[in-house]
Protein backbone atom coordinates (compact mmCIF):
# COMPACT_ATOMS: atom_id res chain seq x y z
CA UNK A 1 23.57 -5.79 8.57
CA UNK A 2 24.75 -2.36 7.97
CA UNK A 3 27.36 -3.22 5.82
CA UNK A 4 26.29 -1.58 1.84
CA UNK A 5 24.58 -4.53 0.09
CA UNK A 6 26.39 -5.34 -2.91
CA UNK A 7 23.47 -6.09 -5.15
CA UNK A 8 23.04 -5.49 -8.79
CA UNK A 9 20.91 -1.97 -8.66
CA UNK A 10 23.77 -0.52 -6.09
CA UNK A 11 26.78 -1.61 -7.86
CA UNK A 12 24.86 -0.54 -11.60
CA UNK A 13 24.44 2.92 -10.54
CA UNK A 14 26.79 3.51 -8.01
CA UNK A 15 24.87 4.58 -5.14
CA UNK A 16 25.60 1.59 -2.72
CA UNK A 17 27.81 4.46 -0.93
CA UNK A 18 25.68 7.62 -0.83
CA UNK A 19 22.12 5.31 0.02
CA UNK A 20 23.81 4.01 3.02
CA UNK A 21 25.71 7.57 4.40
CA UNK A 22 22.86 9.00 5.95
CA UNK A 23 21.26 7.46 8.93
CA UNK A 24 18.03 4.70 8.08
CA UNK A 25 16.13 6.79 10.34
CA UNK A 26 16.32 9.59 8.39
CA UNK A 27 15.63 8.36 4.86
CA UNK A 28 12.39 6.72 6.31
CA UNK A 29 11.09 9.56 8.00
CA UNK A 30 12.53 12.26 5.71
CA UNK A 31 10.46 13.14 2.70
CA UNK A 32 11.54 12.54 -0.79
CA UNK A 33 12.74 16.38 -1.90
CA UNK A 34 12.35 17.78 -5.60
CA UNK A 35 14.69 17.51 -7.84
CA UNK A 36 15.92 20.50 -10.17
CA UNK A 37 14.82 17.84 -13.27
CA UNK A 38 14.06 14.56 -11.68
CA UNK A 39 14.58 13.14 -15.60
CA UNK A 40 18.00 12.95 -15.31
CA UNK A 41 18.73 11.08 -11.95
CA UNK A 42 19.08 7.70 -11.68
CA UNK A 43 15.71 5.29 -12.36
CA UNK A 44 15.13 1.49 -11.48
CA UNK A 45 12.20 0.53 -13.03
CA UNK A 46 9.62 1.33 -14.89
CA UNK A 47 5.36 0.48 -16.16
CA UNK A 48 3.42 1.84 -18.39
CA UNK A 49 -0.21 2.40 -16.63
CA UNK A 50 -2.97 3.69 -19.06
CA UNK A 51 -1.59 6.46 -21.32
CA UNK A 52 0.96 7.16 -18.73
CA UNK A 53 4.36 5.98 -17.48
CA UNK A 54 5.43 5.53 -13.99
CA UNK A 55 9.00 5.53 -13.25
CA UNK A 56 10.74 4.77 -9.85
CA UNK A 57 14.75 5.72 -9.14
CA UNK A 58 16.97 6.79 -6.05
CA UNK A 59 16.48 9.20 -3.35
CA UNK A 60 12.57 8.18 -3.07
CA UNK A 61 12.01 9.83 -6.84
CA UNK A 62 8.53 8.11 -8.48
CA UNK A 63 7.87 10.24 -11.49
CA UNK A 64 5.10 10.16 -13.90
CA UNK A 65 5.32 10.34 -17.17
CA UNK A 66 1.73 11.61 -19.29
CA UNK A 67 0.37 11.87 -22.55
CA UNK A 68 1.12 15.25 -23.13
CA UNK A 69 5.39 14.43 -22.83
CA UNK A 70 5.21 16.24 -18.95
CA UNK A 71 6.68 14.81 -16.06
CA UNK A 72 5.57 14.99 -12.63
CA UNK A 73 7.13 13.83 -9.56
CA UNK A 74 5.40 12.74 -6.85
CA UNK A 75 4.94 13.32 -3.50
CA UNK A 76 6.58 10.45 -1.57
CA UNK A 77 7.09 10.15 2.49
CA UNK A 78 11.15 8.74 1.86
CA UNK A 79 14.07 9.54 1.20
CA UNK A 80 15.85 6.29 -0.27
CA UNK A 81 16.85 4.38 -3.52
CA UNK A 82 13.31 2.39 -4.64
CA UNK A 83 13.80 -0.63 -6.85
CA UNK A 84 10.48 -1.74 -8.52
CA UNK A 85 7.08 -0.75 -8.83
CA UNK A 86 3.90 -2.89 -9.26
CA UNK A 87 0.56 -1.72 -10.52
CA UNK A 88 -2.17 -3.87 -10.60
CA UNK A 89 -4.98 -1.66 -12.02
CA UNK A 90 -4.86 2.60 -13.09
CA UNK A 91 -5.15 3.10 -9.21
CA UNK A 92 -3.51 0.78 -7.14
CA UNK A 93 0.23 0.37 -7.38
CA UNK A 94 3.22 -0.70 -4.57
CA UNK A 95 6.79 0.13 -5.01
CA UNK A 96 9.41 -0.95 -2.90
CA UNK A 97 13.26 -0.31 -2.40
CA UNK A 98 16.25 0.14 0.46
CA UNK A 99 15.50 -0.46 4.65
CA UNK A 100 12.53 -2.48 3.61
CA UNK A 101 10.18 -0.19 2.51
CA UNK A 102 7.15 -0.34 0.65
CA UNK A 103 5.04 2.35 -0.42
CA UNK A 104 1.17 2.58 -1.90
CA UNK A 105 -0.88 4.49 -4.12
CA UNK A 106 -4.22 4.44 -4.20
CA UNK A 107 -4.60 7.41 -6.93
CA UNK A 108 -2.51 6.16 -9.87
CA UNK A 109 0.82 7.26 -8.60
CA UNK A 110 0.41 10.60 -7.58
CA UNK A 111 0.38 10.13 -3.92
CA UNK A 112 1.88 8.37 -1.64
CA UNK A 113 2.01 6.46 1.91
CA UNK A 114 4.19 3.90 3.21
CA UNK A 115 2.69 0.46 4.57
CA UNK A 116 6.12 -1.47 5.85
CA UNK A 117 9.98 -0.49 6.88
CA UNK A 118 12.83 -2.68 7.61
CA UNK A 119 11.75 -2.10 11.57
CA UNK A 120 8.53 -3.70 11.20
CA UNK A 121 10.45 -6.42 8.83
CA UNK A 122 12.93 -6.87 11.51
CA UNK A 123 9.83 -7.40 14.36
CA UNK A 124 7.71 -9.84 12.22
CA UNK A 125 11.70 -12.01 11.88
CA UNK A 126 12.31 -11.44 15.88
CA UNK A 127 8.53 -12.88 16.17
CA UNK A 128 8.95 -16.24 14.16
CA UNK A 129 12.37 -16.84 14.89
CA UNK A 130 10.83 -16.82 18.70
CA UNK A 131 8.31 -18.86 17.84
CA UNK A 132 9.85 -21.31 15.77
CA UNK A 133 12.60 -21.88 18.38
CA UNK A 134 10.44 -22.42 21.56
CA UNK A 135 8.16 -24.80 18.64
CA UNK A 136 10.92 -26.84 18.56
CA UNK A 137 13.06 -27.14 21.37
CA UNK A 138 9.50 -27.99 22.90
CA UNK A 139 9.11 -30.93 19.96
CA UNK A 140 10.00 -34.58 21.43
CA UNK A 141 11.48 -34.94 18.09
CA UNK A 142 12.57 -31.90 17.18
CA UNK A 143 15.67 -32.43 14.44
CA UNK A 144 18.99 -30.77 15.61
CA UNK A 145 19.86 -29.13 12.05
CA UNK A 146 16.34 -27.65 12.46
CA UNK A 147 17.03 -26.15 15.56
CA UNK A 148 20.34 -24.97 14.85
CA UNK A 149 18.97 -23.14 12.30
CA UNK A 150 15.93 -21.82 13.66
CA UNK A 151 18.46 -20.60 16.55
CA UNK A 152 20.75 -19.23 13.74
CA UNK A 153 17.28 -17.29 12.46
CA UNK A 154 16.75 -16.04 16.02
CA UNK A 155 20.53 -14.67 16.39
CA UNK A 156 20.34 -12.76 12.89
CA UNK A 157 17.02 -11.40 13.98
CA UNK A 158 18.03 -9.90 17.11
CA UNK A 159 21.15 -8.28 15.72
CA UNK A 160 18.94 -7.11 12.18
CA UNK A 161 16.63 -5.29 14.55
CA UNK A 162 20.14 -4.12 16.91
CA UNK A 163 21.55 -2.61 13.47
CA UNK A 164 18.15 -0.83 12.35
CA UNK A 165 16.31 -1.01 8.94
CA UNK A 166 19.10 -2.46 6.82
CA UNK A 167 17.31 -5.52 4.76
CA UNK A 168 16.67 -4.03 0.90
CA UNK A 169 13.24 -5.37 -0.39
CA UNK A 170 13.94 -5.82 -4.62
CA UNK A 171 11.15 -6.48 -6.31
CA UNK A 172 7.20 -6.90 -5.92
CA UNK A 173 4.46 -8.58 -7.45
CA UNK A 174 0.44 -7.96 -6.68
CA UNK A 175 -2.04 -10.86 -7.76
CA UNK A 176 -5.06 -7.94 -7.14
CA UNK A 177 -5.74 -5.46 -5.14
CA UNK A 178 -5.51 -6.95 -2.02
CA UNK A 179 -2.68 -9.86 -2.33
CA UNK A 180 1.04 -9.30 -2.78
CA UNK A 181 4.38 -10.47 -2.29
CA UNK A 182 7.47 -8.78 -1.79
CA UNK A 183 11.45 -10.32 -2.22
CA UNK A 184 15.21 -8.67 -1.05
CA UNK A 185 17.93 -9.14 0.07
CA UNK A 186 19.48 -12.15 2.47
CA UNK A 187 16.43 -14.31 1.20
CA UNK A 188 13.86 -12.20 2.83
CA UNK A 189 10.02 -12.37 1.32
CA UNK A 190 7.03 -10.86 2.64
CA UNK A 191 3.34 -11.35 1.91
CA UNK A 192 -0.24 -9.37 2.26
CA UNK A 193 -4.02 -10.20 2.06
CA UNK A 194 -5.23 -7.54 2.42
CA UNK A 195 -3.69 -4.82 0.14
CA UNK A 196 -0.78 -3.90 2.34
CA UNK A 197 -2.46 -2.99 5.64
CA UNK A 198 -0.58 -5.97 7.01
CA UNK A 199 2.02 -8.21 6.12
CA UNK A 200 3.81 -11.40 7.30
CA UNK A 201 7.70 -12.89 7.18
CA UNK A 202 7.52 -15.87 4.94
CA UNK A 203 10.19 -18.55 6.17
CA UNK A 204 9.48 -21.65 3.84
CA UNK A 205 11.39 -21.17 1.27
CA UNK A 206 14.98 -23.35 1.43
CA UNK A 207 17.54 -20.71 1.34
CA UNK A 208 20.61 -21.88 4.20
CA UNK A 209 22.87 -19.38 2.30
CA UNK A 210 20.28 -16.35 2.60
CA UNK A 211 20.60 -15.37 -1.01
CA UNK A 212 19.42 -12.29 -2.24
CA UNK A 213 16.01 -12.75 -3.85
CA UNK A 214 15.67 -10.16 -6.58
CA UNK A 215 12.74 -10.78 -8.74
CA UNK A 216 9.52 -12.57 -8.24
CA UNK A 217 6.78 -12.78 -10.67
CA UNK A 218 2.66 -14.16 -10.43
CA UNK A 219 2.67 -16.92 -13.70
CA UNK A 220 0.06 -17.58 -15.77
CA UNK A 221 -1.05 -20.84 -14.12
CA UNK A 222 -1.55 -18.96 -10.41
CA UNK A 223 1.70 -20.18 -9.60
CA UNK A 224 4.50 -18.17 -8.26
CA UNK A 225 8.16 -17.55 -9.21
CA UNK A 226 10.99 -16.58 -7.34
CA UNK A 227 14.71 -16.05 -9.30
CA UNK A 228 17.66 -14.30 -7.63
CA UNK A 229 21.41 -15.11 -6.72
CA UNK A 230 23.43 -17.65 -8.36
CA UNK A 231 21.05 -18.33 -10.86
CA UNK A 232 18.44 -19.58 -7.59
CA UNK A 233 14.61 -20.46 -9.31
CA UNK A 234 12.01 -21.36 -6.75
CA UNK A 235 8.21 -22.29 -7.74
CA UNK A 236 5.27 -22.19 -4.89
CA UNK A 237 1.93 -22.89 -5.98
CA UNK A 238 0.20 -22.83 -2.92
CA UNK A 239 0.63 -18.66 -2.59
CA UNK A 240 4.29 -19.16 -0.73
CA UNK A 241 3.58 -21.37 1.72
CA UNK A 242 5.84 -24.22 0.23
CA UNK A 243 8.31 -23.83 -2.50
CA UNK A 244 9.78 -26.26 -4.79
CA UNK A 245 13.36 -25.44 -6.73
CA UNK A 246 13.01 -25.21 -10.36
CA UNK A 247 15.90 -26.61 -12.81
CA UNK A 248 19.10 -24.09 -12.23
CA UNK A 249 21.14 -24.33 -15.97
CA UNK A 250 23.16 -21.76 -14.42
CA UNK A 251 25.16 -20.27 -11.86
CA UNK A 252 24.56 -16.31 -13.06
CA UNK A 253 22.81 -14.10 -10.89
CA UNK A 254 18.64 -13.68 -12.63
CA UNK A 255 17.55 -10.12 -12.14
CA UNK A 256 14.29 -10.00 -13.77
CA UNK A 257 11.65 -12.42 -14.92
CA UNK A 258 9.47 -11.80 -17.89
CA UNK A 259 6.26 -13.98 -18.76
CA UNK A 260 5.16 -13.28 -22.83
CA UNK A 261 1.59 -13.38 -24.02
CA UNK A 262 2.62 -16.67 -25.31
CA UNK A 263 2.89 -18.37 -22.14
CA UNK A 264 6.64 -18.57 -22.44
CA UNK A 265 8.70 -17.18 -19.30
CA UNK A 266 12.50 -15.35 -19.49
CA UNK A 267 14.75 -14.81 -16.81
CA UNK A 268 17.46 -12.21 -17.61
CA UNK A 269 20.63 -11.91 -15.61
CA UNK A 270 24.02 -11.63 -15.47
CA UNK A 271 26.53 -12.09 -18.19
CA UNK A 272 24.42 -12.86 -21.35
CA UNK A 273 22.48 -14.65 -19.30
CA UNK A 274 18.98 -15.15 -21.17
CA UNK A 275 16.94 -18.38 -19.75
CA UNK A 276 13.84 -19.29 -21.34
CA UNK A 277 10.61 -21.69 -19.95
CA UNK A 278 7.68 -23.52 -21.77
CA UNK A 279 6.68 -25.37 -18.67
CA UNK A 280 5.68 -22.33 -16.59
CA UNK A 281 9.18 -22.09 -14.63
CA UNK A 282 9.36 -25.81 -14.02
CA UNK A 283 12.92 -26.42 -16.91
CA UNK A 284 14.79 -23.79 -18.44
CA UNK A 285 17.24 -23.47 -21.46
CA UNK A 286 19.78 -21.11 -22.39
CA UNK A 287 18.97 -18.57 -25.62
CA UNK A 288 22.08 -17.71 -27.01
CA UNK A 289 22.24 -13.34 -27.28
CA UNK A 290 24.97 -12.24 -29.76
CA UNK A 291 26.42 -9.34 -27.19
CA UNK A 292 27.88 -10.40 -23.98
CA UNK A 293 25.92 -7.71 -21.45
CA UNK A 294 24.17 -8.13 -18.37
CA UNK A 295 20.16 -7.90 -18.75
CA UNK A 296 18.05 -5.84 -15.80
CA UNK A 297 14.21 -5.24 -17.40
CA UNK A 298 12.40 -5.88 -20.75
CA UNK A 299 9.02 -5.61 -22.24
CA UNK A 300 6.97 -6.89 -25.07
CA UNK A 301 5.33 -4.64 -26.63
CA UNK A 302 1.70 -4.51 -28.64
CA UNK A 303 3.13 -5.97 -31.69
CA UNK A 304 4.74 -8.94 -30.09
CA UNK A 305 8.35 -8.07 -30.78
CA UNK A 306 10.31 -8.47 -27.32
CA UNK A 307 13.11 -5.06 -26.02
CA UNK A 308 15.32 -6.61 -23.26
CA UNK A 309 17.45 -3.79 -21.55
CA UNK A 310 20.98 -4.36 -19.92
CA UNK A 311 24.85 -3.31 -19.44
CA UNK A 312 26.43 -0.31 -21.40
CA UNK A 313 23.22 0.73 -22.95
CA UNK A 314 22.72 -2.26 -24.67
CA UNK A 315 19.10 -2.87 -26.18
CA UNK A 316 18.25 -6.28 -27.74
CA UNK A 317 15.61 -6.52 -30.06
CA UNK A 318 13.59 -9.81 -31.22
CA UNK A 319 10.69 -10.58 -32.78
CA UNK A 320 9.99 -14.26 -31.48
CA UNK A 321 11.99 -14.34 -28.51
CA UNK A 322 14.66 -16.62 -29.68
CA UNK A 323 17.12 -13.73 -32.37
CA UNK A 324 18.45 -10.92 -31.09
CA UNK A 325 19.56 -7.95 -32.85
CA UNK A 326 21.74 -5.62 -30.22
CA UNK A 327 21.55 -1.64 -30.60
CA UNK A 328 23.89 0.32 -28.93
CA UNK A 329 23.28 3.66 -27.72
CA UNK A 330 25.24 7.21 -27.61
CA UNK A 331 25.99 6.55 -24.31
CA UNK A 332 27.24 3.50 -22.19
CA UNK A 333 25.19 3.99 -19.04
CA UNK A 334 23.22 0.98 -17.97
CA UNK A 335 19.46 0.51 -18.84
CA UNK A 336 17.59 -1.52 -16.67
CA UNK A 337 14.31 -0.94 -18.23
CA UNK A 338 12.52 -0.16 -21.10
CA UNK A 339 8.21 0.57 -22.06
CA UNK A 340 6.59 1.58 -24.84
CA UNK A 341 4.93 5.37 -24.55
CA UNK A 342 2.72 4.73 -27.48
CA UNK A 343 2.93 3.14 -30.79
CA UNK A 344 6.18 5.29 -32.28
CA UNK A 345 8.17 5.94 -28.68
CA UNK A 346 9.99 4.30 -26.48
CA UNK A 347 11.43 5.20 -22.47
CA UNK A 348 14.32 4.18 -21.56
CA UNK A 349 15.65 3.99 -17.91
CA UNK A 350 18.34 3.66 -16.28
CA UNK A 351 21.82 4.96 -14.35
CA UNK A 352 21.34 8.10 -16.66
CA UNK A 353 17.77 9.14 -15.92
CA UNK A 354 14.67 8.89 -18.73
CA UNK A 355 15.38 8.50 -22.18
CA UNK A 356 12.88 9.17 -24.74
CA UNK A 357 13.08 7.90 -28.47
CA UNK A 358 11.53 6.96 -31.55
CA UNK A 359 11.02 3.04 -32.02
CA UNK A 360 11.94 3.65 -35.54
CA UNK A 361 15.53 4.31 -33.95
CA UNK A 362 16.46 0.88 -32.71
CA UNK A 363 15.36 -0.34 -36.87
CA UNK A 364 17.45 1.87 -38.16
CA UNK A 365 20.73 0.74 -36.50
CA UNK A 366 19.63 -2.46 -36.97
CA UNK A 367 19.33 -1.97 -41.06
């Protein structure tokens, strides 16, 4: 488990190395430090809360983004690369990255603390794998796959909690307030009531090949979605206690999963991998993109025109979700997302930091 996950965030910004050269320990315990201009290192994702932006990015950086153009960073207990953030209201907000972690805010992103680490991840495993194999080797009629695997579970726990904090947690998604899920790396996915204070190892869903699980997504319907490796789609509608595998057109890796105020749901990956869903996640089709780039993040924005960030600095632009129009720009560092600052601007994030330009920018090339 210590081996540097090759997942799409390491390998986009090339910091699969440097994340995993200093000890877990340290990055979990060690405050993130300030950075001489925070801007310009690398960001994973980004949401626009009120009239202000927050932005999360390696070595523990959340930064926000106000009104007034200034950017704060704030005060964070870890050291380590974070890969999404979630708010679900101007106060509450979870972001989560490398060794498991996942951090709160109460205050809108100003402040900090962190609720779960890849050693309390690796405990809650060790405790259902234990269960689960004493369940059924005590079972009359137990099934032997089932306890080979569950045995299989209990041998990867106890050597993931040998190694240390080492299972990446990719994306997160609140309901409200007080109910969440969280997905990573090797198929892991965790879950909370009651906003974070505690949280449980989900084991249902049907993953023998422990896939990384890189984006999950609350759907209009109260239905979850799950999309990750090999172009992997899983549906639960009972909250993640059983989950049923949606249609897979394709064998792409999905990194992100959008749902538009139409009802209709994207899932962006690799390649020009664009899927789209009318059925709330249930069949998906292909939408042919006219640039052959990797997708990572994307947002709507008031107007109903749709920005889809990806490879080489590649921004696609549509106004029903169906044509693209790709901009290019100066540089060929990888967005992987993009928000709208107000009616005019635009943020752009990615391998290179914040970018900040005029909306009218992306018509212009497109003229």
């Amino acid at each position: 488990m210590n081996t540097p996950l090759r997942c799409a965030l390491g390998l986009l910004l090339g910091l699969a190395a440097p994340v995993f050269a200093a000890p877990p320990g340290d990055r979990l315990e060690r405050p993130s430090r300030e950075a001489a201009d925070a801007r310009q290192e690398p960001l994973t994702d980004v949401q626009r809360i009120g009239d202000r932006l927050v932005m999360v990015g390696a070595n523990g950086h959340i930064l926000l983004r106000h009104a007034d153009g200034k950017v704060q960073q704030a005060q964070v207990p870890v050291d380590l690369l974070l890969t999404a953030v979630h708010f679900v209201d101007e106060h509450n907000g979870w972001a989560v990255g490398h060794d498991g972690v996942i951090l709160h805010s109460g205050d809108g992103g100003q402040s900090w603390i962190k609720q779960l680490d890849g050693v309390a991840i690796n405990a809650l495993m060790l405790k259902w794998a234990e269960a689960e194999v004493a369940r059924l080797e005590a079972a009359s009629d137990a099934d032997d796959e089932a306890l080979d695997n569950a045995l299989f579970a209990l041998d990867d726990a106890r050597a993931g909690a040998a190694s240390g904090p080492s299972r990446p947690l990719l994306d997160v998604w609140f309901r409200n307030a007080r109910e969440g899920w969280a997905v990573g790396a090797y198929g892991m996915i965790v879950h909370t009531a009651d906003g974070g204070q505690s949280w449980e190892y989900l084991s249902s869903l049907d993953n023998p090949e422990r896939l990384h699980l890189n984006a999950v997504l609350g759907l209009a319907d109260g239905s979850l979605l799950v999309a990750g490796e090999g172009g992997r789609l899983y549906r639960s509608s009972d909250g993640g206690r059983t989950w049923q595998p949606a249609q897979q057109p394709t064998q792409a890796s999905l990194y992100k999963l959008l749902q538009l105020a139409d009802g209709r749901l994207l899932a962006l990956g690799f390649g020009d991998t664009l899927l789209s869903s009318q059925d709330q996640g249930q069949n998906w089709q292909s939408v042919a993109l006219p640039v052959r780039a990797g997708l990572y993040g994307g947002e709507q924005l008031a107007d109903g025109s749709l920005l889809l960030a990806g490879q080489g600095g590649v921004l696609l632009a549509s106004r029903d979700g169906r044509n693209f129009t790709p901009w290019q720009g100066k540089g060929r560092s990888a967005l992987l997302g993009v928000a709208a600052i107000d009616a005019g601007q635009l943020a752009l994030i990615g391998s290179a930091g914040l970018q900040v330009m005029p909306l009218a920018g992306i018509g212009e090339q497109r003229q």
